[in-house]
Structure formats: C-alpha cells, structure tokens
PDB file of N, CA and C in Angstrom:
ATOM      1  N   UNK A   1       0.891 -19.114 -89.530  1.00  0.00           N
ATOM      2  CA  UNK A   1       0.711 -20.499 -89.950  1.00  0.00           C
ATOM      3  C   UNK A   1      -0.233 -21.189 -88.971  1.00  0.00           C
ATOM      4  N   UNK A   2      -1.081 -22.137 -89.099  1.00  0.00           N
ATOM      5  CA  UNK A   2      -2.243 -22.847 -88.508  1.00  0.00           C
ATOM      6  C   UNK A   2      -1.878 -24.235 -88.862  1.00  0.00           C
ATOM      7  N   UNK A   3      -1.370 -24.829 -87.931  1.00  0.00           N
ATOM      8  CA  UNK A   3      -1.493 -26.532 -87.377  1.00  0.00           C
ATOM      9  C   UNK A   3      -2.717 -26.650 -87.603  1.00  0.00           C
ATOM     10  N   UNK A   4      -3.229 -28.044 -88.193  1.00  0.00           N
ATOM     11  CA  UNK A   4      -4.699 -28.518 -87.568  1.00  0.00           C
ATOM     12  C   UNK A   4      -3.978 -30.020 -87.286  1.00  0.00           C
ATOM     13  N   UNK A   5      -4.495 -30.584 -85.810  1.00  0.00           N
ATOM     14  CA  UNK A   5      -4.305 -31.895 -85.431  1.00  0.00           C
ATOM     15  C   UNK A   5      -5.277 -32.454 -85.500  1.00  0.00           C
ATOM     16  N   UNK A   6      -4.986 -33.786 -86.093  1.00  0.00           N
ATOM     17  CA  UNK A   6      -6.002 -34.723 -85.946  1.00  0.00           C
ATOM     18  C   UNK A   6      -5.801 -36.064 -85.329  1.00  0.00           C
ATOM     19  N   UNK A   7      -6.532 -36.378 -84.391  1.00  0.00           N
ATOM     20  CA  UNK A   7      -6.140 -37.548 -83.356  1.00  0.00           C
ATOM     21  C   UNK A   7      -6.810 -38.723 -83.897  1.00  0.00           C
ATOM     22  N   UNK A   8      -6.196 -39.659 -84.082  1.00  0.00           N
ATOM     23  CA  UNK A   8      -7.359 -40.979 -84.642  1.00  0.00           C
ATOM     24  C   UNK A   8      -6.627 -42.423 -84.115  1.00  0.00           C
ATOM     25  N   UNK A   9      -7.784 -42.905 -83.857  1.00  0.00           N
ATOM     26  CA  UNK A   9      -7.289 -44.026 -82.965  1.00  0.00           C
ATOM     27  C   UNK A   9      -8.612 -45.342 -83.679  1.00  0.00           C
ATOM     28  N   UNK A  10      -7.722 -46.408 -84.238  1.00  0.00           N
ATOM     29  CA  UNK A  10      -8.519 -47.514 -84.737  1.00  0.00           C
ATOM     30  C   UNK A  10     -10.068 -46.907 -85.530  1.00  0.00           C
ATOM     31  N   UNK A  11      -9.772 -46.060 -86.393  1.00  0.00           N
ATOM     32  CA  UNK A  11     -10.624 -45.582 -87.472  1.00  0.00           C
ATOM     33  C   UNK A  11     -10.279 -45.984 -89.005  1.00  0.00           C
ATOM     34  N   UNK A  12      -9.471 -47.339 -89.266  1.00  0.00           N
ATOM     35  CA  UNK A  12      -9.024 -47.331 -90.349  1.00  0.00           C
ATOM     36  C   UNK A  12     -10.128 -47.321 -91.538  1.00  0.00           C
ATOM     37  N   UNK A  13     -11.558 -47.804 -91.242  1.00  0.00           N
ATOM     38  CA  UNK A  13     -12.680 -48.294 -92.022  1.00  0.00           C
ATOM     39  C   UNK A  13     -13.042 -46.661 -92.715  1.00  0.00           C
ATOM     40  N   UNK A  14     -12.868 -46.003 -91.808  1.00  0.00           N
ATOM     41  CA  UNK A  14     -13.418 -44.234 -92.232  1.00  0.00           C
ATOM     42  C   UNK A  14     -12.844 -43.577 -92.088  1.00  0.00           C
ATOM     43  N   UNK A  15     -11.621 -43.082 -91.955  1.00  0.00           N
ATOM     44  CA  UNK A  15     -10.511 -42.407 -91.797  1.00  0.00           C
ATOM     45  C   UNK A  15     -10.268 -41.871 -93.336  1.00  0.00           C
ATOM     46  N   UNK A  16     -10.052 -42.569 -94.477  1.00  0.00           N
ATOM     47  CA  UNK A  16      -9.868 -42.166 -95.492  1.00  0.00           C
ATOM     48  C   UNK A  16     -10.790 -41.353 -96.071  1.00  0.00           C
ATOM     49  N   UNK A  17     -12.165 -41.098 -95.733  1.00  0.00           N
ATOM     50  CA  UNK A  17     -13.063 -39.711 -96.077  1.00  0.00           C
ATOM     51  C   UNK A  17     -12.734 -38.734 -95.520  1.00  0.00           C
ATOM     52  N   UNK A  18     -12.341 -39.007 -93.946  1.00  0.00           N
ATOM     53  CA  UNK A  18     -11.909 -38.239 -93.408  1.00  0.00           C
ATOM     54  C   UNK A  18     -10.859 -36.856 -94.058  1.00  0.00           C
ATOM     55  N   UNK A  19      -9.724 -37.458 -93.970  1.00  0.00           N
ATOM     56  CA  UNK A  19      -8.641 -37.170 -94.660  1.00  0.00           C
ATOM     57  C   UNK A  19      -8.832 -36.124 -95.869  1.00  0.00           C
ATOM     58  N   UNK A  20      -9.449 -36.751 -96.508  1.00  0.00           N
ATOM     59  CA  UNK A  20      -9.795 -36.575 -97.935  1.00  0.00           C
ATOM     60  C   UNK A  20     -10.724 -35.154 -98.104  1.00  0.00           C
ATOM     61  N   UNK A  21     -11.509 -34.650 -96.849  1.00  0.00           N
ATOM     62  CA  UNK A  21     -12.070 -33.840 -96.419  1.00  0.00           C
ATOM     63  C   UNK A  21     -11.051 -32.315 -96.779  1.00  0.00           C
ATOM     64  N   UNK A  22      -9.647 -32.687 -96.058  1.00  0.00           N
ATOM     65  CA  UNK A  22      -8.998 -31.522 -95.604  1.00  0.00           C
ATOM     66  C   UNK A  22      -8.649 -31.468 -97.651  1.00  0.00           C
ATOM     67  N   UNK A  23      -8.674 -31.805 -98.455  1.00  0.00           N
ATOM     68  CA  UNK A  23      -8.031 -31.296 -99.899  1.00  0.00           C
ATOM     69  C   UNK A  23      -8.744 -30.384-100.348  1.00  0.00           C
ATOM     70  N   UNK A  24     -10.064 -30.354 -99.558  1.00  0.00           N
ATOM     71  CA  UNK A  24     -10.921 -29.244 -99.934  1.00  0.00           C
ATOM     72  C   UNK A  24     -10.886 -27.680 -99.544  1.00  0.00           C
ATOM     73  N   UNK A  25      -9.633 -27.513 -98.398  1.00  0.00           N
ATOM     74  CA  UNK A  25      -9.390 -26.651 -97.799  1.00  0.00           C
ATOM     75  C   UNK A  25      -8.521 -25.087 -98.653  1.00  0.00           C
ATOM     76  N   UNK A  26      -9.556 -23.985 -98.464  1.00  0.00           N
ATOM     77  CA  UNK A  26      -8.768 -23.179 -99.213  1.00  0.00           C
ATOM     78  C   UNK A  26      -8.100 -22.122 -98.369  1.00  0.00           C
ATOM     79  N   UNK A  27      -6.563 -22.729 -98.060  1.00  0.00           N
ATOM     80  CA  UNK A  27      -6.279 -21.715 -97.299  1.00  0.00           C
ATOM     81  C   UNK A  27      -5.765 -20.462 -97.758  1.00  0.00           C
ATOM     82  N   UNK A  28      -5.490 -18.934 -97.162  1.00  0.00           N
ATOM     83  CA  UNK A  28      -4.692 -17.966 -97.449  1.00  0.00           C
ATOM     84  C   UNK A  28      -3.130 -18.255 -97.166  1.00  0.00           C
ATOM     85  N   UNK A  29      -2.811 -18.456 -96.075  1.00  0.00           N
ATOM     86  CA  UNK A  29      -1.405 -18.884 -95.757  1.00  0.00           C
ATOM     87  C   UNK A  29      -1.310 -20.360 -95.342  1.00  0.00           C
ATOM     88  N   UNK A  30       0.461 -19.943 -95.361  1.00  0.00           N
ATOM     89  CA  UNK A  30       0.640 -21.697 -94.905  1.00  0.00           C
ATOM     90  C   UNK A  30       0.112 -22.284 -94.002  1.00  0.00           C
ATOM     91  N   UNK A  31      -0.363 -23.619 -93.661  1.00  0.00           N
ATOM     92  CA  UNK A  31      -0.838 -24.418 -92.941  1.00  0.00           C
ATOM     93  C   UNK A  31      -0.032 -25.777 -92.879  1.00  0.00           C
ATOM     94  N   UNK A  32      -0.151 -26.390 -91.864  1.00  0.00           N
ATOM     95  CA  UNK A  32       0.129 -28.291 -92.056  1.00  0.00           C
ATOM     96  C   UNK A  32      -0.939 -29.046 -91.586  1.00  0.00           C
ATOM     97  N   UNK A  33      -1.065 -30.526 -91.442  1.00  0.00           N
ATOM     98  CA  UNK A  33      -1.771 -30.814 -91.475  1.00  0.00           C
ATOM     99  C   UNK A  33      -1.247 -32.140 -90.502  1.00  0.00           C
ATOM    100  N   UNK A  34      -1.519 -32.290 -89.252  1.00  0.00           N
ATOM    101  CA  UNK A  34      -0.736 -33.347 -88.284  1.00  0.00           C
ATOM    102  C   UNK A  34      -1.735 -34.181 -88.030  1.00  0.00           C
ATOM    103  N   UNK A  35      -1.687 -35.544 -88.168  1.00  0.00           N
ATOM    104  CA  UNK A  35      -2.148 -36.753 -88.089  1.00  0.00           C
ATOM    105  C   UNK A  35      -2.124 -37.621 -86.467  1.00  0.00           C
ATOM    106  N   UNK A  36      -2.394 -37.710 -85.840  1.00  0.00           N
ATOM    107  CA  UNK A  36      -1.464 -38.354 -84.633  1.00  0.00           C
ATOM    108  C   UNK A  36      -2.151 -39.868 -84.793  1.00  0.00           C
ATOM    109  N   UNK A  37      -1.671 -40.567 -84.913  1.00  0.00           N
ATOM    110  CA  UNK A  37      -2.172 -41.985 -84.595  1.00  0.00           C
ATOM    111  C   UNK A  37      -1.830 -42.828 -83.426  1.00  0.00           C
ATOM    112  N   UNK A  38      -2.843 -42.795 -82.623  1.00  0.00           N
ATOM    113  CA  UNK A  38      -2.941 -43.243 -81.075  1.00  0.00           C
ATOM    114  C   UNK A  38      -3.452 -44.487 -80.849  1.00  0.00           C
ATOM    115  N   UNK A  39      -2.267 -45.166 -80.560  1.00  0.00           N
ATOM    116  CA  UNK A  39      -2.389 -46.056 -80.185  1.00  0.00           C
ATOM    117  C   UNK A  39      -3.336 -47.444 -81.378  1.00  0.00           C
ATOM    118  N   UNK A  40      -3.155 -47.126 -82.047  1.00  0.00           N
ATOM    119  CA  UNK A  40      -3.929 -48.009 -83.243  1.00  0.00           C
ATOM    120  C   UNK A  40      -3.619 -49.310 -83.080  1.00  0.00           C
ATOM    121  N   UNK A  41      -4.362 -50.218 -83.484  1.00  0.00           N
ATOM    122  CA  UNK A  41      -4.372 -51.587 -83.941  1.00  0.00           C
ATOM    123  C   UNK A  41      -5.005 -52.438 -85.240  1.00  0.00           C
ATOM    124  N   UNK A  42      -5.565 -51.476 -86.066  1.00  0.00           N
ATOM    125  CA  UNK A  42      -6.757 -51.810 -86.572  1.00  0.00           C
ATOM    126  C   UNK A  42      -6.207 -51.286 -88.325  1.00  0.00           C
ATOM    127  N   UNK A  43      -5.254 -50.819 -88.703  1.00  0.00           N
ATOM    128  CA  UNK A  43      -4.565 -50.578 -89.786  1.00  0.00           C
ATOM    129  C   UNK A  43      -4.663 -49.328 -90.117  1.00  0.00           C
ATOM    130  N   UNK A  44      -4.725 -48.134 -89.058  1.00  0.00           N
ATOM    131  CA  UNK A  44      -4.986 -46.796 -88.973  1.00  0.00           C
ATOM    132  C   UNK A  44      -4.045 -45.985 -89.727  1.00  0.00           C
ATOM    133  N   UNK A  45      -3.208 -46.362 -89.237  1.00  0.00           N
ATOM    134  CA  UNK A  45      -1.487 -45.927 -89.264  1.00  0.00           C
ATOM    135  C   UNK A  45      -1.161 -46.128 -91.487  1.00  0.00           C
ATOM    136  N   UNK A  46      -1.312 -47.359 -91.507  1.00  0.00           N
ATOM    137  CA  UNK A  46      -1.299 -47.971 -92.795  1.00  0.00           C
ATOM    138  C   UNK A  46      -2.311 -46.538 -93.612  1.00  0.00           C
ATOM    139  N   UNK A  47      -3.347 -45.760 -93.477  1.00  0.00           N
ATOM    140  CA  UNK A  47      -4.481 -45.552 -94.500  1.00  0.00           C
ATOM    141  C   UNK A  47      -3.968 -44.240 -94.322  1.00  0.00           C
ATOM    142  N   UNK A  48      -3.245 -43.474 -93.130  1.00  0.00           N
ATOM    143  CA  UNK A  48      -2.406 -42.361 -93.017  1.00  0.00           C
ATOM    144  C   UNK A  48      -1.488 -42.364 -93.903  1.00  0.00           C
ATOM    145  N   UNK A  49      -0.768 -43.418 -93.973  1.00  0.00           N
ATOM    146  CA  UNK A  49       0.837 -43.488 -94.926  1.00  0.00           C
ATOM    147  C   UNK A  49       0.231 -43.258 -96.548  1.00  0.00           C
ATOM    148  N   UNK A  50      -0.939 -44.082 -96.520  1.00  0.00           N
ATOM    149  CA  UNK A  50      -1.431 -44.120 -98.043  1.00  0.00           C
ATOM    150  C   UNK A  50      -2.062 -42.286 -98.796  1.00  0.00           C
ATOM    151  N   UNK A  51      -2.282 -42.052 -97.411  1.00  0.00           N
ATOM    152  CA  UNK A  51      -2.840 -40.660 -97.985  1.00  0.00           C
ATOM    153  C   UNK A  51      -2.069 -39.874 -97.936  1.00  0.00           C
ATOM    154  N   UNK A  52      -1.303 -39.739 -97.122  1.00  0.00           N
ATOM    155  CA  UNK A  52       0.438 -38.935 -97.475  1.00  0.00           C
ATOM    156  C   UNK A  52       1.062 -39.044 -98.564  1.00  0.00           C
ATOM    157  N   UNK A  53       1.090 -40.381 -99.343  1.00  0.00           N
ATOM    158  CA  UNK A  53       2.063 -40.676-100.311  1.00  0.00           C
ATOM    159  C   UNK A  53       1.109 -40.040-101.685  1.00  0.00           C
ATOM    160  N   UNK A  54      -0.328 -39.562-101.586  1.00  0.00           N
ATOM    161  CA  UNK A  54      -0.903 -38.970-102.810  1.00  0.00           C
ATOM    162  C   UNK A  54      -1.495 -37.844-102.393  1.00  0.00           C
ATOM    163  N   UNK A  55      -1.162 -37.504-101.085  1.00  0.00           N
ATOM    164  CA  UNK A  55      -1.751 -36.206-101.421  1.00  0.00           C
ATOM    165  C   UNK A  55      -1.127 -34.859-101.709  1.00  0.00           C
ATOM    166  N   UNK A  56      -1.743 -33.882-101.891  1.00  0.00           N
ATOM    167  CA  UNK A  56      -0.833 -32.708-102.188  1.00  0.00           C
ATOM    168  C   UNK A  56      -0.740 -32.013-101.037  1.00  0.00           C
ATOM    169  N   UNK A  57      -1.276 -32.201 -99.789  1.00  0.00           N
ATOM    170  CA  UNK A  57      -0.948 -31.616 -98.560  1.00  0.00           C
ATOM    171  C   UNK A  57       0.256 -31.023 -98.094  1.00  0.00           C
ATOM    172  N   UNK A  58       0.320 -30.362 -97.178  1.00  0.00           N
ATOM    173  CA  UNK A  58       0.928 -30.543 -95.901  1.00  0.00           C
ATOM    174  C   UNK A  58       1.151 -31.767 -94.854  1.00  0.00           C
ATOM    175  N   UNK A  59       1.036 -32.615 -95.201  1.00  0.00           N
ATOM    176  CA  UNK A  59       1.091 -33.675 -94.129  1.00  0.00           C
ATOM    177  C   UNK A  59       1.917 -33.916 -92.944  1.00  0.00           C
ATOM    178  N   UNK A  60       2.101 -34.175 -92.102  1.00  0.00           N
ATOM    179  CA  UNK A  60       3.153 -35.127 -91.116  1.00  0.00           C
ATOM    180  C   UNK A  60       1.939 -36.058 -90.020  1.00  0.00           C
ATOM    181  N   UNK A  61       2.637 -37.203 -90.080  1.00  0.00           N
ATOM    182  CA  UNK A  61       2.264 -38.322 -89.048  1.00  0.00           C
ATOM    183  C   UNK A  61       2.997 -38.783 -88.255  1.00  0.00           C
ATOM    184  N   UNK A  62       2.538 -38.214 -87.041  1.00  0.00           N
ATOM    185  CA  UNK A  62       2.839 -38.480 -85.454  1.00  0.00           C
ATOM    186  C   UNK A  62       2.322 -40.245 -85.029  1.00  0.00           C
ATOM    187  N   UNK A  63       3.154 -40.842 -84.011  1.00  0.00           N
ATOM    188  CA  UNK A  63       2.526 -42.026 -83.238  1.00  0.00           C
ATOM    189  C   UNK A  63       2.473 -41.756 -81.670  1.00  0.00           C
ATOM    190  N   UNK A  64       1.938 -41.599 -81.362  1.00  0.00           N
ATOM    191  CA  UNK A  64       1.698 -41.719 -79.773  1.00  0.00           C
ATOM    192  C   UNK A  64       1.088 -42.752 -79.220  1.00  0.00           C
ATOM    193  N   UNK A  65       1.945 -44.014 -78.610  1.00  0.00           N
ATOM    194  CA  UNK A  65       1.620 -44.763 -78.417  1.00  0.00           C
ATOM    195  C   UNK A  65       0.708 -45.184 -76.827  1.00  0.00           C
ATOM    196  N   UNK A  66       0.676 -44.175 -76.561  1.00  0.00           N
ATOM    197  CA  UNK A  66       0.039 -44.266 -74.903  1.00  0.00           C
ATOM    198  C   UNK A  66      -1.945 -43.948 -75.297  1.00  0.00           C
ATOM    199  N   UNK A  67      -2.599 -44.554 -75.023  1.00  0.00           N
ATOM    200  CA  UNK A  67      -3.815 -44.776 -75.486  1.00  0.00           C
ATOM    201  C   UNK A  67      -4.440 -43.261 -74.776  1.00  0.00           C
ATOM    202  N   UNK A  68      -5.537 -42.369 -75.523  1.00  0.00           N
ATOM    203  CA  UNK A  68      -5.985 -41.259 -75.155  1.00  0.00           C
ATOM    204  C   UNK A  68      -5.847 -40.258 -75.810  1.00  0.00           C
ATOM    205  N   UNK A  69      -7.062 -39.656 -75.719  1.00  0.00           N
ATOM    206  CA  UNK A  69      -6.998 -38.089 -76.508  1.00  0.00           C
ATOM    207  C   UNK A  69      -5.871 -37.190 -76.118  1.00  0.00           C
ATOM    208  N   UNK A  70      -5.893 -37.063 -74.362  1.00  0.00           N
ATOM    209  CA  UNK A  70      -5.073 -36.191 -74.160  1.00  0.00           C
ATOM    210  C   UNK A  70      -3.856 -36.142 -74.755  1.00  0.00           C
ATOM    211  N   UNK A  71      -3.267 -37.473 -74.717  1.00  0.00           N
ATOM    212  CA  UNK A  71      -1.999 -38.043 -74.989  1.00  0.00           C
ATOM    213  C   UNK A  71      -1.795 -37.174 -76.469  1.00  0.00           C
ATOM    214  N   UNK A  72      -2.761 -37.768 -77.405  1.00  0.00           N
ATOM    215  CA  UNK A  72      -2.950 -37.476 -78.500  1.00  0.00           C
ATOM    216  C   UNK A  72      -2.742 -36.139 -78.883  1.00  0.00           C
ATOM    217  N   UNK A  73      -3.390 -35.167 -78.316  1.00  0.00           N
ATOM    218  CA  UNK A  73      -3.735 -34.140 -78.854  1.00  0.00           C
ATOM    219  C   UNK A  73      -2.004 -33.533 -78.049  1.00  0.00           C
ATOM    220  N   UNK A  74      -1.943 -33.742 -77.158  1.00  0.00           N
ATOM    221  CA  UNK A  74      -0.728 -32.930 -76.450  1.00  0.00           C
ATOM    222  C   UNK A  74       0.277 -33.618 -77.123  1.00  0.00           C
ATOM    223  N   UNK A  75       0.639 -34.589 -78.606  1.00  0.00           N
ATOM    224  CA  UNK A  75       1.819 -35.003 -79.426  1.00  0.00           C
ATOM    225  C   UNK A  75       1.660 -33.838 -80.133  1.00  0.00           C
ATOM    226  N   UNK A  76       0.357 -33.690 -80.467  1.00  0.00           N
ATOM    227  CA  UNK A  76       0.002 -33.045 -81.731  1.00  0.00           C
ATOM    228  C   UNK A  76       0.541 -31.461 -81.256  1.00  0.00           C
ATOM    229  N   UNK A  77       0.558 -31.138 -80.478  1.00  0.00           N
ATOM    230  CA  UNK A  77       0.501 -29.775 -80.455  1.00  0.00           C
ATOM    231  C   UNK A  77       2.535 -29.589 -79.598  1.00  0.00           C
ATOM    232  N   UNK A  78       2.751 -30.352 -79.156  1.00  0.00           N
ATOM    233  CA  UNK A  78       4.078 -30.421 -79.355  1.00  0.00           C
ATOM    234  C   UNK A  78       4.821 -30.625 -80.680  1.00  0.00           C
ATOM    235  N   UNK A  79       4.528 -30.988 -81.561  1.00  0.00           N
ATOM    236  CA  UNK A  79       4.873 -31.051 -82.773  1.00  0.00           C
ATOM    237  C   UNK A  79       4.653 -30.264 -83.627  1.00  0.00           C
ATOM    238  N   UNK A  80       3.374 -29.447 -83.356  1.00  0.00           N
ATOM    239  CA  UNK A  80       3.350 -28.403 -84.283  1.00  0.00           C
ATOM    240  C   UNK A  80       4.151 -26.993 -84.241  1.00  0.00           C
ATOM    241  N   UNK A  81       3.901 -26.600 -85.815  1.00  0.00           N
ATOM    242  CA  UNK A  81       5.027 -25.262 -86.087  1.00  0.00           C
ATOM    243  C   UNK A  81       4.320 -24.262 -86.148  1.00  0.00           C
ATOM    244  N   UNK A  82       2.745 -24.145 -85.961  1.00  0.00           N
ATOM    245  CA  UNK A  82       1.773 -23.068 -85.947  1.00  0.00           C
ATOM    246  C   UNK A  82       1.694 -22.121 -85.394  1.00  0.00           C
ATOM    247  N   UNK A  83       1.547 -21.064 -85.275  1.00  0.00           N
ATOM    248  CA  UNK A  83       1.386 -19.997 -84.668  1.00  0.00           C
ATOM    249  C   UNK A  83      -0.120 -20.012 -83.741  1.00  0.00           C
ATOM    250  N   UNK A  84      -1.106 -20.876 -84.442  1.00  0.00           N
ATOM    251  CA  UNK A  84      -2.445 -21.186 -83.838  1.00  0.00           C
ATOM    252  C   UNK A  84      -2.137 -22.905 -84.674  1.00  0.00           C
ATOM    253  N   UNK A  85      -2.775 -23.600 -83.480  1.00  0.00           N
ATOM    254  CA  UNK A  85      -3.445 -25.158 -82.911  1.00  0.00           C
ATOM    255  C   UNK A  85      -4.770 -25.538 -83.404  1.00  0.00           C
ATOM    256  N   UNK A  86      -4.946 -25.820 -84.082  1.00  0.00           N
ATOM    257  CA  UNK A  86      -6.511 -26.362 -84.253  1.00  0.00           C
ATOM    258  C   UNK A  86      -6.577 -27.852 -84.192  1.00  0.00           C
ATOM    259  N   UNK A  87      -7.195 -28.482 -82.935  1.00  0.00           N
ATOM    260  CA  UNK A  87      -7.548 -29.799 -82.778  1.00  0.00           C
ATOM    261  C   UNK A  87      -8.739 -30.216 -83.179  1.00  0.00           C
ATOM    262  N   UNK A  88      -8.744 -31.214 -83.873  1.00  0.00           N
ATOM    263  CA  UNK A  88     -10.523 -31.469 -85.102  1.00  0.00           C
ATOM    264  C   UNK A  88     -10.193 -32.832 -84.682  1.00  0.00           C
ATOM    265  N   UNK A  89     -11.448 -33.318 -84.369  1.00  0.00           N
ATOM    266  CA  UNK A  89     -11.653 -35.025 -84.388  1.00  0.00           C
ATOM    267  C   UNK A  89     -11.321 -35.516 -85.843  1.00  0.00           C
ATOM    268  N   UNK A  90     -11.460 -37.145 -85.134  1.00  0.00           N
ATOM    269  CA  UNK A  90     -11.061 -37.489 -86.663  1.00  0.00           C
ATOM    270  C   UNK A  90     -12.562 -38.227 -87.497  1.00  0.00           C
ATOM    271  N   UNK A  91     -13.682 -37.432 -86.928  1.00  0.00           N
ATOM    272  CA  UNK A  91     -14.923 -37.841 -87.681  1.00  0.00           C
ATOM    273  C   UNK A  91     -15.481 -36.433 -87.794  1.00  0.00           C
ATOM    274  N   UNK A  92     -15.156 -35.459 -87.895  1.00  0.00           N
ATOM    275  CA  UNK A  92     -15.117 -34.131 -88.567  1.00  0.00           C
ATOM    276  C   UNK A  92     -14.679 -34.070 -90.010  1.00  0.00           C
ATOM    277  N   UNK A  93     -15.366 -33.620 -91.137  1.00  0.00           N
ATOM    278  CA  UNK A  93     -15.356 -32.973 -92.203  1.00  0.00           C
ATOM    279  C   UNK A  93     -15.359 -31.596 -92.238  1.00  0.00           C
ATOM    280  N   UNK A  94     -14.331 -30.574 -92.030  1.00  0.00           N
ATOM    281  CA  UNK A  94     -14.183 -29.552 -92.051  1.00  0.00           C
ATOM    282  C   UNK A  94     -14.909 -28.906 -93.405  1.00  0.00           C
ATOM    283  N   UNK A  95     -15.412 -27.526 -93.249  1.00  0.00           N
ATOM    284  CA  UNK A  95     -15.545 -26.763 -94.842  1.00  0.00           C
ATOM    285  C   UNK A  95     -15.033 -26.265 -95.161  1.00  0.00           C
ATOM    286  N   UNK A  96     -14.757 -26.118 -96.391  1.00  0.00           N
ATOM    287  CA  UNK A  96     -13.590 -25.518 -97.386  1.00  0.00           C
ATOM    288  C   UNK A  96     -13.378 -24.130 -97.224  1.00  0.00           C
ATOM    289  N   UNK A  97     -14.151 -23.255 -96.139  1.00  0.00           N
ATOM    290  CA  UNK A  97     -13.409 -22.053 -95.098  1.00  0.00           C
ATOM    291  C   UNK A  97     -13.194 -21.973 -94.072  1.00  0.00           C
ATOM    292  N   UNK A  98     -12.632 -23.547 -93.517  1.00  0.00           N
ATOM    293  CA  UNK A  98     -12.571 -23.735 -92.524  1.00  0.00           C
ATOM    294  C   UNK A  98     -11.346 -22.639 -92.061  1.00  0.00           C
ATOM    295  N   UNK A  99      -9.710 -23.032 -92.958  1.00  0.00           N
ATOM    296  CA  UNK A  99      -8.971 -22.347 -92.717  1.00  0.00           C
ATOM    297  C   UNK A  99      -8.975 -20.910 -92.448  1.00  0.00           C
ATOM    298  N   UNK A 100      -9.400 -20.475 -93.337  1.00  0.00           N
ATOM    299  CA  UNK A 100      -9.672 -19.028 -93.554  1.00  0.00           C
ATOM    300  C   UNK A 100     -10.566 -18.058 -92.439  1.00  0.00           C
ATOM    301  N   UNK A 101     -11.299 -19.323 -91.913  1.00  0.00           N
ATOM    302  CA  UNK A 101     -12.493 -18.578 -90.648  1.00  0.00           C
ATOM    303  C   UNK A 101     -11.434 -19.281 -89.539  1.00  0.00           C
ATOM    304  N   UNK A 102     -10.607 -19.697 -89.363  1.00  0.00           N
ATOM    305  CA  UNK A 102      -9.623 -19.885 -88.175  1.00  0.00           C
ATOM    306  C   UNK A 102      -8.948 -18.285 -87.941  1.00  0.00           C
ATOM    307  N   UNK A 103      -7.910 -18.447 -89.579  1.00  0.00           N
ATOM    308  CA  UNK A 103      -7.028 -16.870 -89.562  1.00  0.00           C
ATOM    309  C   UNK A 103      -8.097 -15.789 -89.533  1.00  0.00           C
ATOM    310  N   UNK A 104      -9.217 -15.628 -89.515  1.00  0.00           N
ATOM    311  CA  UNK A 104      -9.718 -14.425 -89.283  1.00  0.00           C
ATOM    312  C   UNK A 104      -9.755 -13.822 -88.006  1.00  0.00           C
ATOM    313  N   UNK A 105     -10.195 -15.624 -87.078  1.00  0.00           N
ATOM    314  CA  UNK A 105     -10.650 -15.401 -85.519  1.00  0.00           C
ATOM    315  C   UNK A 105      -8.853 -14.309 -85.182  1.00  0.00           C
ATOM    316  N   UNK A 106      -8.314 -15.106 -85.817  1.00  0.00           N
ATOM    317  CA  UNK A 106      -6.570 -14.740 -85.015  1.00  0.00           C
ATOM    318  C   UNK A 106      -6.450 -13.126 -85.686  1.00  0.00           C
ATOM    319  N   UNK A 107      -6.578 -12.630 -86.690  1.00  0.00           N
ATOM    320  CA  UNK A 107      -6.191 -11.442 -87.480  1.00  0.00           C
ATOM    321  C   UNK A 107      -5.929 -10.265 -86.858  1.00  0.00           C
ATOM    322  N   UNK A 108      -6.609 -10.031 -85.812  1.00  0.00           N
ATOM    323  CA  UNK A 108      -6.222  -8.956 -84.895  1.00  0.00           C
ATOM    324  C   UNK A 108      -5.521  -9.489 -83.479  1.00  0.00           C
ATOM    325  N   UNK A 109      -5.650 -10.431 -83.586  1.00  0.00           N
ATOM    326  CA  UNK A 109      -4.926 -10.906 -82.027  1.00  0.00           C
ATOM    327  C   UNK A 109      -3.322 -10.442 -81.724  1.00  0.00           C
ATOM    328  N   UNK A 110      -2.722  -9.901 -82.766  1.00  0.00           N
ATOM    329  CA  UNK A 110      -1.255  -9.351 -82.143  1.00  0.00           C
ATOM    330  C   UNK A 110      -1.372  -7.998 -81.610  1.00  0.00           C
TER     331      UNK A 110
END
C-alpha cells in the first residue's frame, strides 16, 4: 500500500485543482490519500472537507496546527498505513502513472 501526503497550508484559491489531480490516478493496489492542513487560515481546511465529501478516493484529513512543512509532512507520515510514503506538494499535479511508477521503484525492494 502507498500513502501519498499532501501538505497545504493557506492554498484555498488552488487547492481544489490540486486535489482533483489525484482522481486521475490509476493505481494497481491499494493506496490513500492524506491531506495535512497546516496551520491554515485562509479556508483550506473547508475545500479539503468539500472534496472528501465527493470524491471517490481514499481520503483522510490531518490538522497540524504548528506552522511548517516539517511539522506537516512528519503528521503525514505518522498517520500513514503505507508500506511506502510519498510526500507531493500541494502545487504538484501528479500523472496518472504516478502510482504505478512509485510500486515499481518498491517491487523488488523485499
């Protein structure tokens, strides 16, 4: 299974392309899809909830309220159930093999 985290902090204006990016994803196995919203003020949190409630994802949304990537990314990866971590900004548009060229890198790694 492959976590991908995504850290976003006061991106509410573009966040929703964002997002909208990962439906394009064709994975082989399970995946989730972790949100962390850091430290927001700006209605970040709000455009996360909205895309959870329609999408067909994997979703979960994290808050980490201590301002910073690190912060961010180290919720994200405490929270995840992955076997592999993938941390993606949150102004990244992944391609629709993104998943699939992750599990390959890993395929022999046991």
């Amino acid at each position: 299974m492959i976590s991908v985290v995504v850290c976003t902090r006061d991106r509410a204006a573009r966040l929703a392309r964002t997002l909208a990016s990962y439906e394009r994803l064709t994975p082989r196995d399970a995946w989730e899809l972790l949100v962390v919203v850091n430290a927001s003020i700006d209605g970040t949190a709000e455009v996360v909830e909205r895309f959870q409630a329609t999408s067909r994802l994997p979703i979960r949304i994290l808050t980490e309220p201590r301002p910073g990537v690190c912060a961010a990314r180290n919720a994200g990866w405490r929270a995840a159930v992955g076997e592999i971590v993938a941390d993606v900004d949150a102004d990244c548009y992944p391609a629709a093999d993104f998943l699939l060229a992750m599990e390959a890198c890993f395929e022999h790694a046991h």
